[in-house]
Protein backbone atom coordinates (compact mmCIF):
# COMPACT_ATOMS: atom_id res chain seq x y z
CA UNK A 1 -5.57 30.41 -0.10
CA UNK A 2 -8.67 30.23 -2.00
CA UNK A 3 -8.62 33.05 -3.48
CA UNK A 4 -4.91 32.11 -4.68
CA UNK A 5 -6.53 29.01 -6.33
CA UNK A 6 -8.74 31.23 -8.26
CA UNK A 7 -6.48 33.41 -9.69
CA UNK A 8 -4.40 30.74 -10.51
CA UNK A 9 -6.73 28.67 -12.05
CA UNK A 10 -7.59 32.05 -14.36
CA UNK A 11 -3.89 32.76 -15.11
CA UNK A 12 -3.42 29.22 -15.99
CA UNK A 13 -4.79 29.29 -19.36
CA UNK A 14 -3.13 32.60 -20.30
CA UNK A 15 0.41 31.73 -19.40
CA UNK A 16 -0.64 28.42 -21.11
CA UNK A 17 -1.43 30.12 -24.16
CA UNK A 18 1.48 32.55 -24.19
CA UNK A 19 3.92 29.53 -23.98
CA UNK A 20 2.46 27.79 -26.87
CA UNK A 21 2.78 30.94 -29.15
CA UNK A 22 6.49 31.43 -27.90
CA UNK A 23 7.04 28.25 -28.52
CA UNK A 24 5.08 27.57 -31.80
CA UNK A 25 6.97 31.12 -32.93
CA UNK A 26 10.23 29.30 -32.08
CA UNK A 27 9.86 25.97 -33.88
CA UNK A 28 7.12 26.38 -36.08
CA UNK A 29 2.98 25.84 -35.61
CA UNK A 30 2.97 21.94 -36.56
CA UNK A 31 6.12 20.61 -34.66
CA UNK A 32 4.20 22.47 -31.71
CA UNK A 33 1.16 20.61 -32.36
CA UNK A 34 2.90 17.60 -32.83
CA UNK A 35 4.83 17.80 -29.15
CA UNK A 36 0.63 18.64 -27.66
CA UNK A 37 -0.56 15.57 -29.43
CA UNK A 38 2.78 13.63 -28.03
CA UNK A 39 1.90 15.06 -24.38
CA UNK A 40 -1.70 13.85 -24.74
CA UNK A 41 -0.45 10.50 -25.82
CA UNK A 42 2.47 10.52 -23.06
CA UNK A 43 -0.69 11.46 -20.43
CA UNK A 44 -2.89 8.62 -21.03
CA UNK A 45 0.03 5.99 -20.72
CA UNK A 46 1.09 7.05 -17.44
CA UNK A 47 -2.34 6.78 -16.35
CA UNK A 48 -3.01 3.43 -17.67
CA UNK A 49 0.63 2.31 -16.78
CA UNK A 50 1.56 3.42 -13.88
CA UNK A 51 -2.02 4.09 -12.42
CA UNK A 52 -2.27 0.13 -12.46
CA UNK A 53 1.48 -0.45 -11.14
CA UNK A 54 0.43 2.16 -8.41
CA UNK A 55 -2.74 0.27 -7.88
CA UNK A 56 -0.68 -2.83 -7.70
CA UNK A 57 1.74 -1.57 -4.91
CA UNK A 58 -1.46 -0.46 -3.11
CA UNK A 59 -2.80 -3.55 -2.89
CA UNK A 60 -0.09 -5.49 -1.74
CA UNK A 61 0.85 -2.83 0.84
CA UNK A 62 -2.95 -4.07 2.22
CA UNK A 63 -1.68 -7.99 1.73
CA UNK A 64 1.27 -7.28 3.99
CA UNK A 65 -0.32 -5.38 6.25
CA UNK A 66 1.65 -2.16 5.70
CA UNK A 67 0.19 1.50 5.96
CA UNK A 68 -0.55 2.78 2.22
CA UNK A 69 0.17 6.06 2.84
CA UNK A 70 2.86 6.70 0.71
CA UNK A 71 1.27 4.50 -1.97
CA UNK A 72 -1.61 6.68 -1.61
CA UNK A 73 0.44 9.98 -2.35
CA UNK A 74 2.37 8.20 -5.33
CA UNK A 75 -1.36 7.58 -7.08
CA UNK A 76 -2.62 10.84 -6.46
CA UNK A 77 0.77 12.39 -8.03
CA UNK A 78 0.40 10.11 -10.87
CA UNK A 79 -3.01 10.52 -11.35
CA UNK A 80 -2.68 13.95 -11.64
CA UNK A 81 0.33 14.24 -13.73
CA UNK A 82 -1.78 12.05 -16.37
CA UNK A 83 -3.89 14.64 -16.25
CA UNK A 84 -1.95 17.23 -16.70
CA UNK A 85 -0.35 15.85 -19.67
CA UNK A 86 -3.24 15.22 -21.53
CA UNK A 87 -4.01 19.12 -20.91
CA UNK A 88 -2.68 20.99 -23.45
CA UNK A 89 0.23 23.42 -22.83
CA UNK A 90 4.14 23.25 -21.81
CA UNK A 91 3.69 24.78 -18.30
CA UNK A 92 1.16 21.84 -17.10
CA UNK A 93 3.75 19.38 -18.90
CA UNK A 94 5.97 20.69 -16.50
CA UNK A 95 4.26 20.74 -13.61
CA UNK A 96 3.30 17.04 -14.38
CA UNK A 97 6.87 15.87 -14.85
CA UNK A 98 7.59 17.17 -11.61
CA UNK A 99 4.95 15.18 -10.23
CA UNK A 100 6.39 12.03 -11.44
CA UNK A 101 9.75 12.56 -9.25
CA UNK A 102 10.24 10.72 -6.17
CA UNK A 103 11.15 13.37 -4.15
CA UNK A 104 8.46 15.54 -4.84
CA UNK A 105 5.99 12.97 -3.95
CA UNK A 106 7.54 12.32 -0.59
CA UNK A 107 7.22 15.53 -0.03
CA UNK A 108 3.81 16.13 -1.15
CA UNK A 109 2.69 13.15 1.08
CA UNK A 110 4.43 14.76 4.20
CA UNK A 111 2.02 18.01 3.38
CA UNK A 112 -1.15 16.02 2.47
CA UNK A 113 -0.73 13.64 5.23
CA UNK A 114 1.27 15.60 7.95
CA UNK A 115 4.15 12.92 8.81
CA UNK A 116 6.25 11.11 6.71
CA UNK A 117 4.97 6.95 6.02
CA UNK A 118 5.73 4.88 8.61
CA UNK A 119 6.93 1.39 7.78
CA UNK A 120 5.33 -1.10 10.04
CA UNK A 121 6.68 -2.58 12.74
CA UNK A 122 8.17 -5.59 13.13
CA UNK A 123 6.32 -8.90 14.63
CA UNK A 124 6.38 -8.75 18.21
CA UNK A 125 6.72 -5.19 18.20
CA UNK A 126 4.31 -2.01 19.49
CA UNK A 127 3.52 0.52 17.31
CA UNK A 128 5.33 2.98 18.15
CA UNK A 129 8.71 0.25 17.89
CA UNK A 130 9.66 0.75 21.72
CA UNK A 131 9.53 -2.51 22.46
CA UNK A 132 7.91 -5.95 22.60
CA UNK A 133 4.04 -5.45 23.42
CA UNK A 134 3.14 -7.17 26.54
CA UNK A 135 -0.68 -8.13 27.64
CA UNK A 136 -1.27 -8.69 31.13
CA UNK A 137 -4.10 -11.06 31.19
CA UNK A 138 -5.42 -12.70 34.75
CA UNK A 139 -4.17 -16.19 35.09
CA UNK A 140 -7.04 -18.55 35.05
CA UNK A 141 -6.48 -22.79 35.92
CA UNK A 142 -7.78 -24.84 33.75
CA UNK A 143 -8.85 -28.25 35.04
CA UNK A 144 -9.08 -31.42 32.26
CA UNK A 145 -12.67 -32.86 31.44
CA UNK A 146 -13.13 -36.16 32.44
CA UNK A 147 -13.15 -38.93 29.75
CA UNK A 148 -16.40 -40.32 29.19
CA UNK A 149 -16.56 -43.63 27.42
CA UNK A 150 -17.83 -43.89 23.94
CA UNK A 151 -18.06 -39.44 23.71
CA UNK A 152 -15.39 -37.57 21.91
CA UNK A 153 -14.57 -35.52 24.54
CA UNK A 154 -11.87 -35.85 27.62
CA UNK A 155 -8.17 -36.26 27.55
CA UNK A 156 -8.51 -39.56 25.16
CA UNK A 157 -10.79 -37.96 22.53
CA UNK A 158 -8.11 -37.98 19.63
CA UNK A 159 -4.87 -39.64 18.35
CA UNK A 160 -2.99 -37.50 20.71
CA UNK A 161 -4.25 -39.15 23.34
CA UNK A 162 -1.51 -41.04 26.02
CA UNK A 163 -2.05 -42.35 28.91
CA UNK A 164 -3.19 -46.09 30.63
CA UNK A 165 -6.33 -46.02 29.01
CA UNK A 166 -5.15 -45.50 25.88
CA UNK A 167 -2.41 -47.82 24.92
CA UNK A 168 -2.49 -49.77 21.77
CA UNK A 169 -3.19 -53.55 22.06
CA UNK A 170 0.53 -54.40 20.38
CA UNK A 171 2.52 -52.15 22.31
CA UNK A 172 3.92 -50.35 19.75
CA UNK A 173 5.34 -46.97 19.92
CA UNK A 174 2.95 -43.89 19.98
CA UNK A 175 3.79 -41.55 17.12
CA UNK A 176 6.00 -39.67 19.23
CA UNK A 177 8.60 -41.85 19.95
CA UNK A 178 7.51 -42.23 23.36
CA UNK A 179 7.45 -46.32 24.49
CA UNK A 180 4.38 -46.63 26.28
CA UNK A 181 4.40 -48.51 29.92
């Protein structure tokens, strides 16, 4: 594989170079550098645009709590199709087009990441969405405090407080409707 990369990465240039004098032969040596300066131009827009809507996505996938996987794969496709548009040459034009389609970046993210993204599950379910996750805890009693007068602790600390002790001195209602006895 490395060795693959290496050759590549040597042929790269020469096909590049070949294209551009087909091409340049074809429709004439300014027109051709017109459509490299384009490319260039096209390059650092998608990596200012969509590098921050990509961004973007990425950080709300965090708010929400969702895995950024595939966010992940659609920035590194987008970041490198950037740069391979500001490289000059029609074949790494190409190449970065094909970076910018959907489908290729699913796919790319299933290679790079080794499973498709996962959406996440839904409240009350387990990871791996079999079912409701259940946590057996040991059942502990609790027993109340005592109420000890002028603390703030005990079962009449607060406004929620009901009970004898508590009653107000016009016998109103307690905010919950409840008349007390």
């Amino acid at each position: 594989m490395g060795m693959l990369i290496r050759y590549g990465l040597i042929a790269l240039p020469i096909i590049e170079l070949v294209a551009l004098i087909v091409i340049g032969d074809a429709i004439g040596a300014l027109p051709t550098l017109g459509l490299l300066l384009l490319s260039a131009v096209v390059g650092v827009l998608v990596l200012r645009v969509l590098g921050r809507a990509t961004l973007g996505d990425l950080a709300e996938a965090f708010r929400r709590g969702e895995s950024p996987v595939a966010d992940v794969a659609r920035g590194l496709c987008v970041v490198l199709a950037g740069i391979l548009l500001i490289l000059p040459g029609p074949v790494t034009d190409l190449l970065a087009l094909a970076l910018l389609a959907r489908p290729l970046q699913h796919r790319l993210a299933r290679l790079i990441f080794g499973r498709p993204p996962v959406p996440p599950a839904a409240p009350g379910a387990s990871a791996s969405g079999m079912g409701p996750v259940i946590i057996d805890v040991p059942v502990e009693e609790v027993q109340p405090t005592p109420h000890r007068p002028g603390t703030l602790d005990g079962p009449s600390a607060g406004p929620a407080a009901t009970g004898p002790d508590h009653r107000p001195p016009d016998g109103r209602r307690n905010p919950w409707g409840d008349p007390k006895p």
